[in-house]
Protein backbone atom coordinates (compact mmCIF):
# COMPACT_ATOMS: atom_id res chain seq x y z
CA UNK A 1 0.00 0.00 0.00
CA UNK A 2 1.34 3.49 -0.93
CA UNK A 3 1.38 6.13 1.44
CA UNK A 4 -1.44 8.24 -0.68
CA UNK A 5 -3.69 4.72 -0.34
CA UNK A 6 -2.99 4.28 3.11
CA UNK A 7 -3.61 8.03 3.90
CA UNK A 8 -7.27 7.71 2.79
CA UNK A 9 -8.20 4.08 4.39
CA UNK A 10 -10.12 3.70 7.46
CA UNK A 11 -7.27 2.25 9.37
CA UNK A 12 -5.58 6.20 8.79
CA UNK A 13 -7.22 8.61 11.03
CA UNK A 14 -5.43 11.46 12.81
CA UNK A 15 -8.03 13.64 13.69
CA UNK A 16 -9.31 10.37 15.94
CA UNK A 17 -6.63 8.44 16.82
CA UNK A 18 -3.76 11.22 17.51
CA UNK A 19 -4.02 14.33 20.19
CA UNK A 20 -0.93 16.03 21.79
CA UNK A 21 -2.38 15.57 25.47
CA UNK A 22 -3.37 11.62 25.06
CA UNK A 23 0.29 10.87 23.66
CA UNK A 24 1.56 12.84 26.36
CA UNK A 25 -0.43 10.78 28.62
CA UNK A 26 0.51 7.65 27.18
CA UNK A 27 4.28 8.52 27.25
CA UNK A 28 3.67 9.12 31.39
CA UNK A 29 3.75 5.10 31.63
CA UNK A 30 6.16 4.08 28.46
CA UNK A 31 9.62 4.84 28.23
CA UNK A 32 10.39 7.38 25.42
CA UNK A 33 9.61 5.68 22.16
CA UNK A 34 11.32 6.22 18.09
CA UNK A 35 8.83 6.05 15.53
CA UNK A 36 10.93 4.96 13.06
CA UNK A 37 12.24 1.75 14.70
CA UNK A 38 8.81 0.86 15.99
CA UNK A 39 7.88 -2.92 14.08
CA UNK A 40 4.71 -3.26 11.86
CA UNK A 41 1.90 -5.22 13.43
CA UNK A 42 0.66 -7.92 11.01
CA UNK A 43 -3.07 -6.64 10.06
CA UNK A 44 -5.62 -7.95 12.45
CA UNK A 45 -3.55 -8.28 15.30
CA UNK A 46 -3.95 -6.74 18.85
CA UNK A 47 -2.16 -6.59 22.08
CA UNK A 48 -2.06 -9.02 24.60
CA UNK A 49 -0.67 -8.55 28.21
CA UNK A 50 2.30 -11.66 28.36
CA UNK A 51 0.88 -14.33 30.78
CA UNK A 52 1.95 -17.14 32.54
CA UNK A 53 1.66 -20.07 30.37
CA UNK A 54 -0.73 -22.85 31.85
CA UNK A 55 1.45 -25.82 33.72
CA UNK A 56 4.25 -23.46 33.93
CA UNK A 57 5.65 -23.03 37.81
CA UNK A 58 4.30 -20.71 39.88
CA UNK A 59 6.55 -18.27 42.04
CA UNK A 60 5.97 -17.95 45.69
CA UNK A 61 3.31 -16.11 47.06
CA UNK A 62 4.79 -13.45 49.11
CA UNK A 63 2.33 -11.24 51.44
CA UNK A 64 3.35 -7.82 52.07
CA UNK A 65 2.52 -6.14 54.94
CA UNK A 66 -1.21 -5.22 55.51
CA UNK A 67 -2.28 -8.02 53.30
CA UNK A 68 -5.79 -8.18 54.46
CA UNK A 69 -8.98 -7.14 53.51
CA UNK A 70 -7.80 -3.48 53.63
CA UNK A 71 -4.54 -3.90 51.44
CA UNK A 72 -6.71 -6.05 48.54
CA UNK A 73 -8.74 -3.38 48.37
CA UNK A 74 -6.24 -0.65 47.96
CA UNK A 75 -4.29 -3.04 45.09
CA UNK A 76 -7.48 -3.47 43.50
CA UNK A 77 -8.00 0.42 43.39
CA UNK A 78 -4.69 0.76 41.59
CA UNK A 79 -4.98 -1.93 39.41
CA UNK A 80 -7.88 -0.83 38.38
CA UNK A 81 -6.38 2.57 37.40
CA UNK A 82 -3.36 1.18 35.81
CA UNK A 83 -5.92 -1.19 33.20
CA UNK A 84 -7.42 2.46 32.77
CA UNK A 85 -4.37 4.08 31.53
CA UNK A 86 -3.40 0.90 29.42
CA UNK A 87 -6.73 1.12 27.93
CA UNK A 88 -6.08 4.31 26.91
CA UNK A 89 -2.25 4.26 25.60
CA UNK A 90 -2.81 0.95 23.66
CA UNK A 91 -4.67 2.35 20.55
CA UNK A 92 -2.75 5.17 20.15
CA UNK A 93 0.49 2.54 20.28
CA UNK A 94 -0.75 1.00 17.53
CA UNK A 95 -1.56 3.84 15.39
CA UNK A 96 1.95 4.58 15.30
CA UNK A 97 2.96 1.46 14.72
CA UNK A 98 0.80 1.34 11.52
CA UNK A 99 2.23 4.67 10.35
CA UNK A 100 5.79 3.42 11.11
CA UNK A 101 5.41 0.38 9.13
CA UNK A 102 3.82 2.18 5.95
CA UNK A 103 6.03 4.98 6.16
CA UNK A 104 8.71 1.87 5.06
CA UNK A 105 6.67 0.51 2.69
CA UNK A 106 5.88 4.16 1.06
CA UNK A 107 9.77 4.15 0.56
CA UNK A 108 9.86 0.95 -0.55
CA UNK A 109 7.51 1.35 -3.28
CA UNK A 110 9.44 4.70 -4.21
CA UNK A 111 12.05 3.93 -7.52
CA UNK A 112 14.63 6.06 -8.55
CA UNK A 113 15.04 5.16 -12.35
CA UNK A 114 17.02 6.95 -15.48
CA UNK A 115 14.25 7.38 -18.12
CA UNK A 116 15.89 8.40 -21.79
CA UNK A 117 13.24 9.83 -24.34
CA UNK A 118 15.13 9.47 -27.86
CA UNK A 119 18.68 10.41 -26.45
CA UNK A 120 17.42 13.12 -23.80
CA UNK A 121 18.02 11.51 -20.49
CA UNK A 122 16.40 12.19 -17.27
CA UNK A 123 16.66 10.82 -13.87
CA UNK A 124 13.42 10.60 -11.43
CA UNK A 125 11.17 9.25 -8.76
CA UNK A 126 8.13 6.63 -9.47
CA UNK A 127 6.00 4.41 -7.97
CA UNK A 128 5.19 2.42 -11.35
CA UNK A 129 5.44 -1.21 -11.22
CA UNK A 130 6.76 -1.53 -14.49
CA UNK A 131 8.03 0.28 -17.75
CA UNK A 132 4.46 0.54 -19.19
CA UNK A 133 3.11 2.31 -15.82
CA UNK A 134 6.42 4.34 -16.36
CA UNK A 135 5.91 5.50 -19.80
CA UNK A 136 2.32 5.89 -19.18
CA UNK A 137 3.27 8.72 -15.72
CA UNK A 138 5.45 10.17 -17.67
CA UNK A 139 3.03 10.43 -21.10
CA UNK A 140 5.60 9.60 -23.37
CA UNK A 141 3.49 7.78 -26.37
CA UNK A 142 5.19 5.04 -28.07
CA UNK A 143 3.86 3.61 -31.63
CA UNK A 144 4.95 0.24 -33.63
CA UNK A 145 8.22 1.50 -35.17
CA UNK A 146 9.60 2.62 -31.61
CA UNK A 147 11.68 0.81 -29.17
CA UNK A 148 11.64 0.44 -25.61
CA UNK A 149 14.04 -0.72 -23.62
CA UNK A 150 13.56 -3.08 -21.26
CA UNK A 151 10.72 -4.20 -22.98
CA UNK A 152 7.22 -2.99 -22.03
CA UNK A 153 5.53 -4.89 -19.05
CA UNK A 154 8.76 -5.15 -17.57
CA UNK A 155 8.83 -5.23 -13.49
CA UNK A 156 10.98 -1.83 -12.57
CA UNK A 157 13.47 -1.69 -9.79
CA UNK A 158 15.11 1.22 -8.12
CA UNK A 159 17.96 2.07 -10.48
CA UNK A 160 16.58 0.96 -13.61
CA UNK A 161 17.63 2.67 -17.22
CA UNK A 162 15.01 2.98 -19.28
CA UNK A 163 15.11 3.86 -22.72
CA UNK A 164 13.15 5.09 -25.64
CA UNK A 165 14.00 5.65 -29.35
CA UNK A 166 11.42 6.65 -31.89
CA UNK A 167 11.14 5.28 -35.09
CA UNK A 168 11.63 7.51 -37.77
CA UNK A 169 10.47 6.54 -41.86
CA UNK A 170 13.02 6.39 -44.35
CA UNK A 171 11.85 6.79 -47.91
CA UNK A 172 14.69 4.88 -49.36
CA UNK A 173 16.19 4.79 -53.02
CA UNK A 174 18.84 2.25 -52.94
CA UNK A 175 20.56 1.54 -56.37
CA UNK A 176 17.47 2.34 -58.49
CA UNK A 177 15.15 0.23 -56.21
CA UNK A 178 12.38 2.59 -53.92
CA UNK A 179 11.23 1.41 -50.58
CA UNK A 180 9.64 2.58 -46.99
CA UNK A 181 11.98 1.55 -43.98
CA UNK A 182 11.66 2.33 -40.24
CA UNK A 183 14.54 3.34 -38.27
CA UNK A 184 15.64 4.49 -34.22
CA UNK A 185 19.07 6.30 -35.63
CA UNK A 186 19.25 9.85 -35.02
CA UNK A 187 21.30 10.50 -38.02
CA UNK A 188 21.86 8.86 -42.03
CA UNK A 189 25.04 7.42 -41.04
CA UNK A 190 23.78 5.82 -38.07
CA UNK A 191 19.83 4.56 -40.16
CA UNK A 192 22.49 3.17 -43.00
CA UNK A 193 24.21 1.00 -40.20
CA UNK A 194 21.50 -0.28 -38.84
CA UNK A 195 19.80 -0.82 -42.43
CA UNK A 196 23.61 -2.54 -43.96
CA UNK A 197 23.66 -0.51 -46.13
CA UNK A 198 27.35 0.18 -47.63
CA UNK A 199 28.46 3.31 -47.46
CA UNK A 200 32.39 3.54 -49.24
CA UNK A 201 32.31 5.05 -51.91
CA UNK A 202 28.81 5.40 -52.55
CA UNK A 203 26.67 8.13 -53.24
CA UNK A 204 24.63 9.91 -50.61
CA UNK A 205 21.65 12.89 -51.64
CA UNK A 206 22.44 14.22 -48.15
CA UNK A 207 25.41 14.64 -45.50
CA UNK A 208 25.84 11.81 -43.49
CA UNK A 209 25.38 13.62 -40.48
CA UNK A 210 22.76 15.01 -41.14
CA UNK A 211 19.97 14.30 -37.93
CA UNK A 212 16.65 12.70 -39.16
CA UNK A 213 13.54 14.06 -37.74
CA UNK A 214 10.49 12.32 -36.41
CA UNK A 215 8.98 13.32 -39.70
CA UNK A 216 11.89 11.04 -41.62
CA UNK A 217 13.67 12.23 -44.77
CA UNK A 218 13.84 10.87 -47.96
CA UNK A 219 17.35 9.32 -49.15
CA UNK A 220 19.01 7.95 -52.29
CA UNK A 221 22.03 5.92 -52.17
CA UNK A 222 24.00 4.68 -54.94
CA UNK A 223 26.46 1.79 -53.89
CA UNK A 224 29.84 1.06 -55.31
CA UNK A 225 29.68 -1.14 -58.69
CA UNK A 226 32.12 -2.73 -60.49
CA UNK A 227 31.07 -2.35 -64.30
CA UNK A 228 32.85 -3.41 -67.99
CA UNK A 229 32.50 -0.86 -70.80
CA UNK A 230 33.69 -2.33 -74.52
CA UNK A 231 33.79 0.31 -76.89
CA UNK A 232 36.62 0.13 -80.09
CA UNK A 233 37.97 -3.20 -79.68
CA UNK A 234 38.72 -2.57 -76.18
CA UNK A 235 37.04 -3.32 -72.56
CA UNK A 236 37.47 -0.95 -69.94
CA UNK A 237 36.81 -1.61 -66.04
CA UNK A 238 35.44 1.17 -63.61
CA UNK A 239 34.40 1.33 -60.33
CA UNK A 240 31.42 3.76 -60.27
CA UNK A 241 28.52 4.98 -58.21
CA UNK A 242 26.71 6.52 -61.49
CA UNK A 243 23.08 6.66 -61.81
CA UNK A 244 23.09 5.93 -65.20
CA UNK A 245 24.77 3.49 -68.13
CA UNK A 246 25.91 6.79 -69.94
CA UNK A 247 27.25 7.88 -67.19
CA UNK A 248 29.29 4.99 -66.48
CA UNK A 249 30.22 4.70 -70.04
CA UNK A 250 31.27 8.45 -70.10
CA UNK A 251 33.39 8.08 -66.45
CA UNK A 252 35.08 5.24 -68.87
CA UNK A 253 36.70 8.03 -70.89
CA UNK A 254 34.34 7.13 -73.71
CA UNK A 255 32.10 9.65 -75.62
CA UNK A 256 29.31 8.96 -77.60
CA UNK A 257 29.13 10.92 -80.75
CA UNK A 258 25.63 11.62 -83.18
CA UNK A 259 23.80 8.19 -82.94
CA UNK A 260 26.06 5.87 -80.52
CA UNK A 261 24.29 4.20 -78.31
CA UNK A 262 24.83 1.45 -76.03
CA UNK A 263 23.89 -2.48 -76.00
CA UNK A 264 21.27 -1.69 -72.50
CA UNK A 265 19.52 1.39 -72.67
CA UNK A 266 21.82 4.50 -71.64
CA UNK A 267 19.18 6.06 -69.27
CA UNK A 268 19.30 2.67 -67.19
CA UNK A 269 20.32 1.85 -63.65
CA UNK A 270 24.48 0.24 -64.04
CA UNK A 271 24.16 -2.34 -62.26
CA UNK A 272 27.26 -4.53 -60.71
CA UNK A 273 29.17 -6.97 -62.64
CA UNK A 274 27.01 -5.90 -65.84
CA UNK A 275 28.92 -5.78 -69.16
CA UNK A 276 27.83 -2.46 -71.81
CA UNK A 277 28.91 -2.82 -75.21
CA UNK A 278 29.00 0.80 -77.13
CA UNK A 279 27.71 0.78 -80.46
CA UNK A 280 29.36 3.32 -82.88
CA UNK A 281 26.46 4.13 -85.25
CA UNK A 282 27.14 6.10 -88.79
CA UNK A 283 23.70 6.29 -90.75
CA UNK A 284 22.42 8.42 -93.84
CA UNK A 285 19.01 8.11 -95.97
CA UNK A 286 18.76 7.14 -99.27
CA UNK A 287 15.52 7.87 -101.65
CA UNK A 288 14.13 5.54 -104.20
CA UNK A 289 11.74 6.49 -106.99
CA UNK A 290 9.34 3.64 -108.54
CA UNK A 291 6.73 3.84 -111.25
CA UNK A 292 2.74 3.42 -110.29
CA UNK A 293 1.33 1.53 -112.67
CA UNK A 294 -1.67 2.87 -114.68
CA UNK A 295 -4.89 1.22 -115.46
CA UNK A 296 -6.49 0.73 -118.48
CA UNK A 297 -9.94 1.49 -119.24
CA UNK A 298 -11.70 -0.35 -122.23
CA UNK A 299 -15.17 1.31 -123.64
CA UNK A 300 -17.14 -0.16 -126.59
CA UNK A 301 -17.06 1.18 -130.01
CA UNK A 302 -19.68 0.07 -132.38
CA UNK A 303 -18.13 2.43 -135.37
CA UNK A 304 -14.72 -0.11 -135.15
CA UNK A 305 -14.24 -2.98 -136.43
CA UNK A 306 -14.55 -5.79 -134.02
CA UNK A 307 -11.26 -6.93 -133.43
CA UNK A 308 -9.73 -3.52 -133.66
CA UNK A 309 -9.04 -1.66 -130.76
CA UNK A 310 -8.20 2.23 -130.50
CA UNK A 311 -6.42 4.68 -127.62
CA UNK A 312 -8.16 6.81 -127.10
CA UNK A 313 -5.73 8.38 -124.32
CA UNK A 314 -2.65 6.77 -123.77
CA UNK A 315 -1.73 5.94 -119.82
CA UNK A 316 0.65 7.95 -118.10
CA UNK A 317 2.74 5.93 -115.18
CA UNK A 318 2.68 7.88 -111.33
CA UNK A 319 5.67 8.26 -109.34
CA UNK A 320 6.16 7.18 -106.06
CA UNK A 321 8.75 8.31 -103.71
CA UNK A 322 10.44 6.61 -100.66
CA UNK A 323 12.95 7.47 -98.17
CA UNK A 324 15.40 4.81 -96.41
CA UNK A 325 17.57 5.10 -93.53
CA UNK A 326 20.89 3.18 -94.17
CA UNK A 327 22.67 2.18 -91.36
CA UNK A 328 26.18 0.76 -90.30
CA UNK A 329 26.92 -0.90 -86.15
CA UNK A 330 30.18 -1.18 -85.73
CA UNK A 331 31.40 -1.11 -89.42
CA UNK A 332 28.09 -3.75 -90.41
CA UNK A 333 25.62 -2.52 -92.68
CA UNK A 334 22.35 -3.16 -91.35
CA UNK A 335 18.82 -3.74 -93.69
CA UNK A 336 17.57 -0.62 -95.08
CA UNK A 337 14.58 0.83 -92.95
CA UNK A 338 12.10 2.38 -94.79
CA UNK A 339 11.16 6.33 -93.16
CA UNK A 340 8.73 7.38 -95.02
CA UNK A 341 6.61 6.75 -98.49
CA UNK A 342 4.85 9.79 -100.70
CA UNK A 343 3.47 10.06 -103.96
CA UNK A 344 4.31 12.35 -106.43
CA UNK A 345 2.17 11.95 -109.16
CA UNK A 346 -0.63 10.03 -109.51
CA UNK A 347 -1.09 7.43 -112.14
CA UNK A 348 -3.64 8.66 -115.28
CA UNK A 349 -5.36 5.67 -117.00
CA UNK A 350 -5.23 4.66 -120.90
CA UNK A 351 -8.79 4.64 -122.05
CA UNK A 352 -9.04 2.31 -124.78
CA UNK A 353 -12.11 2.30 -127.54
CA UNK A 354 -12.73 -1.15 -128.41
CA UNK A 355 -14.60 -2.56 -131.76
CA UNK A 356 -17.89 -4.34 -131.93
CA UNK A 357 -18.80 -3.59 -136.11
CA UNK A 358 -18.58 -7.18 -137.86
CA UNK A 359 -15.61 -6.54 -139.94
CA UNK A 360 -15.50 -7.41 -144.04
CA UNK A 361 -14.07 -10.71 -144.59
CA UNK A 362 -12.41 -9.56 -148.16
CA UNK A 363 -11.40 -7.56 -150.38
CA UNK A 364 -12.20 -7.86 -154.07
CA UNK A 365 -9.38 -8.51 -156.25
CA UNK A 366 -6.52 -9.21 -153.42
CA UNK A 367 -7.76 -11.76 -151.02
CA UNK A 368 -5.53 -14.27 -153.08
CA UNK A 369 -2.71 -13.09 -152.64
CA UNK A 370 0.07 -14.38 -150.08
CA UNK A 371 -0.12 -11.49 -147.58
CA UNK A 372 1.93 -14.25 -145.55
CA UNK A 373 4.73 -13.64 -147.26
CA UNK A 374 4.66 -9.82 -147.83
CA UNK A 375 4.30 -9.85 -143.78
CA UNK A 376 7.10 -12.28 -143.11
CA UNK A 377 9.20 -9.82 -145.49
CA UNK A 378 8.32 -6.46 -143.94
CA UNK A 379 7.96 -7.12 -140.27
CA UNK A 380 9.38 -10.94 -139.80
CA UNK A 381 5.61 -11.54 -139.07
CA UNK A 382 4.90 -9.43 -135.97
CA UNK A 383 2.13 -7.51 -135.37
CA UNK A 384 3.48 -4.40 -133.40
CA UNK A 385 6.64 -4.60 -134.60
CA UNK A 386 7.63 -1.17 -135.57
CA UNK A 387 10.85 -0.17 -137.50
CA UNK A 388 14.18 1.93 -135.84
CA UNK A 389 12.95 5.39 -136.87
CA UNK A 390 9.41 4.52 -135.54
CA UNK A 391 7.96 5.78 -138.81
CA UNK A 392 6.44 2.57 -139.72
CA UNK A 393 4.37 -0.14 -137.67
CA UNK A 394 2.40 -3.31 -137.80
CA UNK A 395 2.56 -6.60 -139.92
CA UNK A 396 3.25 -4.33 -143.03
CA UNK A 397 4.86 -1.13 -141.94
CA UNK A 398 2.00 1.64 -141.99
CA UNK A 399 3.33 5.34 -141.67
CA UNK A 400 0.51 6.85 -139.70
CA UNK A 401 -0.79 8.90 -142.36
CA UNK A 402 -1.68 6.11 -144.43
CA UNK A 403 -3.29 4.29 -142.27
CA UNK A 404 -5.24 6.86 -141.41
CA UNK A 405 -6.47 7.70 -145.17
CA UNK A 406 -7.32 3.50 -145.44
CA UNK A 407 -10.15 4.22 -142.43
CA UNK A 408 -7.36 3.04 -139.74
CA UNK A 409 -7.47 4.96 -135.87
CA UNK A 410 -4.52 5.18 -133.67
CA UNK A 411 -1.43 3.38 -134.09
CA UNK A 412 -1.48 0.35 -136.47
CA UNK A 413 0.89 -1.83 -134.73
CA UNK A 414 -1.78 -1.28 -132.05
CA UNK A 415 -4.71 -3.09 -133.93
CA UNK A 416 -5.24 -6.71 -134.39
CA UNK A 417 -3.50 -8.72 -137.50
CA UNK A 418 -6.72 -9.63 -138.78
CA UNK A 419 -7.40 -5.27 -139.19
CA UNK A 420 -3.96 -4.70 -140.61
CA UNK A 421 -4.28 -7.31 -143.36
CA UNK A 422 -7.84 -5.89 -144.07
CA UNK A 423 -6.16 -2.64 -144.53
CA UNK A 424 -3.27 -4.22 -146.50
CA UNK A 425 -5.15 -5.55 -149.20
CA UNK A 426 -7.45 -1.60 -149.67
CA UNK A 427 -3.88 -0.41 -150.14
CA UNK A 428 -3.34 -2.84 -152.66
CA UNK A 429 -6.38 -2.34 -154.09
CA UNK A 430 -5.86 1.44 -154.65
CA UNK A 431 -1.69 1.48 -155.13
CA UNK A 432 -0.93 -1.81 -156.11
CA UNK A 433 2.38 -3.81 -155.14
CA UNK A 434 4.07 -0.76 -155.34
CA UNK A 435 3.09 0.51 -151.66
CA UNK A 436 5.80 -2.20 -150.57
CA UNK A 437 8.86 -1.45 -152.85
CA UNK A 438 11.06 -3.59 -151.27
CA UNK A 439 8.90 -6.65 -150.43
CA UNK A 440 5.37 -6.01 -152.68
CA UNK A 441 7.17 -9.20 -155.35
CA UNK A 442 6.25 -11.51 -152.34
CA UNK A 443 2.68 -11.16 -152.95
CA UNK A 444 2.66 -13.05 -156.28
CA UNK A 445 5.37 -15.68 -154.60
């Protein structure tokens, strides 16, 4: 029991059980009497005058003078005022008693302890029982990320260190790779430490000394690596704490010129042991033109011959334009990549009249002769053939003009063998053999 409990129990009463005059009294028949050395009564228990056990001897009975009737009545008298007086002193006895013995137990229950609040220590007096009454009296709250030390629930004895560190977040960036940690260090060096986090030669965003709030910080680190850069035939070890490939490739000695690049991407995270291969690039484009073919439109024609067909607008080819990229990796010529595609003219179509008039099967006066042979003579046979100067066309080399004047349209190595031969024989009919100088003889042969 505390002295505050005792104080307001029943068994504590001064205004009853204490009064200058009655300990005064009582002191008349005790000798003097230290409150501090007085015992504590076991609760319950009361005073009892010694007496002689029962069985034990008896001393002698020894009659003093006057021992009548007269003298037993006077000892009775004073007997009877001496139990007066001891009724009186003995509850005021045992009232200080009881406030001796919890006056020790009040100091008993008293602990001087060393309570340290995130490196601030203090020293002080408590009655907790243990280090969660502690930190409770003292109102220092405490979430999952702290520690306490001893451990909460733990029975406190006079002397006791107690200690508290708060947990502090981290947002951590460690070699490319992002994470929330919890740490009790006061400072980076000390939350790196306790995280194992290696600190030579790597990178830090902020002074290692720097103190870390109860709010937390957030840090990036960038560890030592060990990384192998071939560029030009050659391989090239550093030891780097870059945050990216080009960097690495450029601490190296190495530049990248125009379109280098490098065998991982260059904005990557270098990571250790990893092997970047630099890939001198040279490039240019190259354009290519190709023809668009034209169609070819075909419309009826009743005032042709059938068989005979005319153009009536001759097709015109588009143009199409494309742009490659040509590119060489280390000295290898890669497959062209096409860039683009446009079109620079469009194609126009031939429109072609075609004959449907049933054509005349002869002529009078020349359908036996061998226009086999004048054909094989002036053309080898071939209907479009047409001669070096381009003057003359078809099975039996028509200028234009004539061909024209013998009811012909267009080209006449452009109409069919059976029309040619049809206009063959008209010319025969109104020139003769003569119209083939060279080869007219064959028509008799």
């Amino acid at each position: 029991m505390s002295r505050t409990q005792f104080e307001h129990s029943e068994a504590y009463a001064p205004h009853e059980a204490y009064a200058p005059h009655q300990a005064y009294e009582a002191y008349e028949y005790l000798a003097p009497y230290d409150v501090h050395s007085a015992p504590t009564l076991p609760y319950g228990e009361t005073y009892r005058p010694a007496l002689p056990r029962q069985g034990a001897p008896q001393p002698p009975t020894v009659r003093a003078p006057g021992d009548g009737r007269a003298g037993r009545r006077r000892r009775a008298q004073y007997a009877g005022r001496a139990d007066a007086s001891l009724r009186r002193l003995l509850p005021r006895a045992l009232v200080v008693a009881f406030l001796a013995g919890g006056t020790t137990a009040f100091v008993a229950k008293d602990k001087a302890v060393e309570l340290t609040v995130d490196g601030a220590p203090r020293t002080l007096h408590t009655f907790a029982d243990d280090v969660s009454e502690l930190l409770v009296e003292e109102g220092v709250e405490v979430g999952a990320h702290d520690v306490i030390v001893p451990a909460p629930g733990t029975p406190l004895t006079s002397g006791e260190d107690v200690a508290v560190r708060y947990g502090r977040p981290v947002l951590l960036t460690l070699d490319g790779h992002r994470r929330q940690v919890w740490t009790t260090a006061e400072t980076v060096d000390g939350a790196l430490r306790q995280l194992g986090v290696r600190t030579q030669g790597a990178h830090l965003s902020t002074e290692g000394s720097r103190r870390i709030g109860r709010e937390g910080l957030a840090l990036v680190v960038r560890t030592e690596r060990v990384v192998t850069v071939m560029a030009d035939g050659r391989a090239r070890t550093v030891r780097t704490n870059a945050a990216t490939v080009r960097e690495a490739v450029e601490e190296a000695g190495i530049t990248l010129h125009g379109e280098d690049t490098t065998s991982v991407p260059a904005t990557g995270f270098p990571r250790d042991g990893q092997t970047v291969t630099v890939l001198r690039i040279t490039g240019s484009q190259e354009v290519r033109e190709d023809p668009i073919p034209f169609d070819v439109r075909r419309t009826e024609d009743a005032s042709l011959y059938r068989g005979t067909e005319v153009v009536r607008q001759a097709g015109q080819p588009g143009l199409r334009r494309t742009t490659y990229a040509l590119r060489s990796v280390n000295g290898v010529r890669e497959k062209p990549r096409r860039l683009r595609t446009e079109v620079v003219r469009e194609p126009s179509p031939q429109l072609v009249r075609v004959g449907t008039r049933p054509r005349p099967t002869s002529v009078e006066g020349a359908d036996h002769l061998n226009w086999q042979g004048l054909a094989a003579c002036e053309s080898g046979g071939r209907p479009d053939a047409v001669d070096p100067s381009g003057t003359y066309g078809g099975l039996y080399q028509f200028d234009t003009r004539t061909w024209h004047d013998l009811g012909g349209e267009g080209r006449p190595q452009d109409a069919s063998a059976t029309e040619q031969t049809y206009r063959a024989k008209k010319l025969y009919v109104r020139s003769g053999p003569d119209a083939w100088p060279h080869c007219g003889a064959r028509l008799r042969g």
